[in-house]
C-alpha atoms as a PDB file:
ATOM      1  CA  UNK A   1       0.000   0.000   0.000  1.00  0.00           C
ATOM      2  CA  UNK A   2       1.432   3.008  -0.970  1.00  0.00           C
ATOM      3  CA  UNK A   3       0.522   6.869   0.783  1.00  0.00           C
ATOM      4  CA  UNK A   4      -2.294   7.431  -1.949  1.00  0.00           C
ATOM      5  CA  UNK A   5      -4.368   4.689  -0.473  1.00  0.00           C
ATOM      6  CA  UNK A   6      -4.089   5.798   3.037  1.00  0.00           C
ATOM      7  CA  UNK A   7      -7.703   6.674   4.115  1.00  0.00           C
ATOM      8  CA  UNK A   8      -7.772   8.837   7.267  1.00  0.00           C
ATOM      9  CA  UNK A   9     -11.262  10.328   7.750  1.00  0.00           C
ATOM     10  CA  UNK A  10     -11.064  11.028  11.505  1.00  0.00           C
ATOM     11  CA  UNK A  11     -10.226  14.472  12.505  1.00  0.00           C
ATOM     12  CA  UNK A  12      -9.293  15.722  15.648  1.00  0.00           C
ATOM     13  CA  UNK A  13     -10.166  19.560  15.764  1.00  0.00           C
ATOM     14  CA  UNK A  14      -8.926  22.503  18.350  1.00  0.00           C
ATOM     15  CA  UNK A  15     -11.136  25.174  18.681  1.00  0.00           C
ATOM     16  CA  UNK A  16      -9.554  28.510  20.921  1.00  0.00           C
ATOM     17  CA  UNK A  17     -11.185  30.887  23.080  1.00  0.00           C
ATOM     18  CA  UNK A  18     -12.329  33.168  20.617  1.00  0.00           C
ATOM     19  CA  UNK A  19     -14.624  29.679  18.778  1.00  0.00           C
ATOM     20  CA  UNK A  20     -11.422  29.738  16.109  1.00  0.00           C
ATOM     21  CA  UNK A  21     -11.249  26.006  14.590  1.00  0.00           C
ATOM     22  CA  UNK A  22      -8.086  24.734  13.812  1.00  0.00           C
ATOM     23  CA  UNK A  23      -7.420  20.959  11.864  1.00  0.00           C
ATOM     24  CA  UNK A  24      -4.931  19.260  14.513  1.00  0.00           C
ATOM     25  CA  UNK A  25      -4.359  15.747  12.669  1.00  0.00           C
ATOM     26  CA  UNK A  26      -6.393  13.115  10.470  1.00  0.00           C
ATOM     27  CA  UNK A  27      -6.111   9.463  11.769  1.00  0.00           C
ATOM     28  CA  UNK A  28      -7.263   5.609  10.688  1.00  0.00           C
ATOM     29  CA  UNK A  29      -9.452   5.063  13.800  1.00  0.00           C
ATOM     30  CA  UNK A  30     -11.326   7.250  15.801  1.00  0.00           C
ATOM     31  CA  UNK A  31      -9.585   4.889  18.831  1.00  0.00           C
ATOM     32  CA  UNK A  32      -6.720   6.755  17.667  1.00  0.00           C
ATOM     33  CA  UNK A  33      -8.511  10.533  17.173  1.00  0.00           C
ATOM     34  CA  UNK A  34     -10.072   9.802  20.308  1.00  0.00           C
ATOM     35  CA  UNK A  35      -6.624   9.135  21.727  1.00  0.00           C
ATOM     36  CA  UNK A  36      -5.330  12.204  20.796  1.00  0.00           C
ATOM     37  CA  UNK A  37      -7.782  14.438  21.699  1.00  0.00           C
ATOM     38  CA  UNK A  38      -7.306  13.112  25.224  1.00  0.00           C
ATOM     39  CA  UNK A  39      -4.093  13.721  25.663  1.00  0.00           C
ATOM     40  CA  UNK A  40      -3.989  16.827  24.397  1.00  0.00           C
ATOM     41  CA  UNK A  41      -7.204  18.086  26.745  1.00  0.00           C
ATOM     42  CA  UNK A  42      -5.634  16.609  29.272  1.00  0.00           C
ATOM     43  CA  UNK A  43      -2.599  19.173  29.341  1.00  0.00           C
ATOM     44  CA  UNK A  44      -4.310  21.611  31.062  1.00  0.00           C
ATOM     45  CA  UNK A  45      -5.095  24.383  28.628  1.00  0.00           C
ATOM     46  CA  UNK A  46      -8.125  26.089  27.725  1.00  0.00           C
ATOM     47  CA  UNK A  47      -8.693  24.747  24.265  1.00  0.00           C
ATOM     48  CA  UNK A  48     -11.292  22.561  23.032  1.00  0.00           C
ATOM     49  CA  UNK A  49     -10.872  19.225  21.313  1.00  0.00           C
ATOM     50  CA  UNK A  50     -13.068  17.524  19.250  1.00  0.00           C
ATOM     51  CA  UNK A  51     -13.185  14.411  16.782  1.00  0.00           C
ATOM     52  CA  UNK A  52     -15.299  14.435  13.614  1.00  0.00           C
ATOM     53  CA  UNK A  53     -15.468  11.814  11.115  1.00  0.00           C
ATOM     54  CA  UNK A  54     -14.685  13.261   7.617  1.00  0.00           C
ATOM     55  CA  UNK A  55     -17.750  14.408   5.341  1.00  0.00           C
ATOM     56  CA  UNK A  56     -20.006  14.904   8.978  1.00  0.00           C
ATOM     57  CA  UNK A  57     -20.637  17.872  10.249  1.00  0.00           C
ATOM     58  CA  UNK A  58     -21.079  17.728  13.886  1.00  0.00           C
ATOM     59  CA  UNK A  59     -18.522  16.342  16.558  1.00  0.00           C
ATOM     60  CA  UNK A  60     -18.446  12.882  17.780  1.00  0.00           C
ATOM     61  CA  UNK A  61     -20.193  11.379  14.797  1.00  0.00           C
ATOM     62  CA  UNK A  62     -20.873   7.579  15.106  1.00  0.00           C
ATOM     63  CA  UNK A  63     -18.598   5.611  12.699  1.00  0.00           C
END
């Protein structure tokens, strides 16, 4: 398998103070998203993190 078959359609998503989004990473899994998210919220700061699923619109969606 080479990089152009790679399908990553979870997104983990920052959003700031102000409601600013910001793309953080696209992963396989939303395990993996998921695990992401959590360690980032976990550091303390004030920023929101989400995971969406690719082509959804709202957070958490169901894969």
């Amino acid at each position: 398998m080479n990089d152009s078959t790679v399908t990553l359609p979870w997104l983990v998503f920052r959003q700031d103070d102000n409601g600013n989004r910001y793309r953080v990473g696209r992963y396989a899994t939303r395990a993996e998203a998921q695990q992401i998210a959590d360690t980032l919220d976990g550091r303390g700061h004030k920023q929101l993190y989400s995971v969406e699923k690719l082509g959804t619109s709202g957070p958490g969606a169901a894969d």
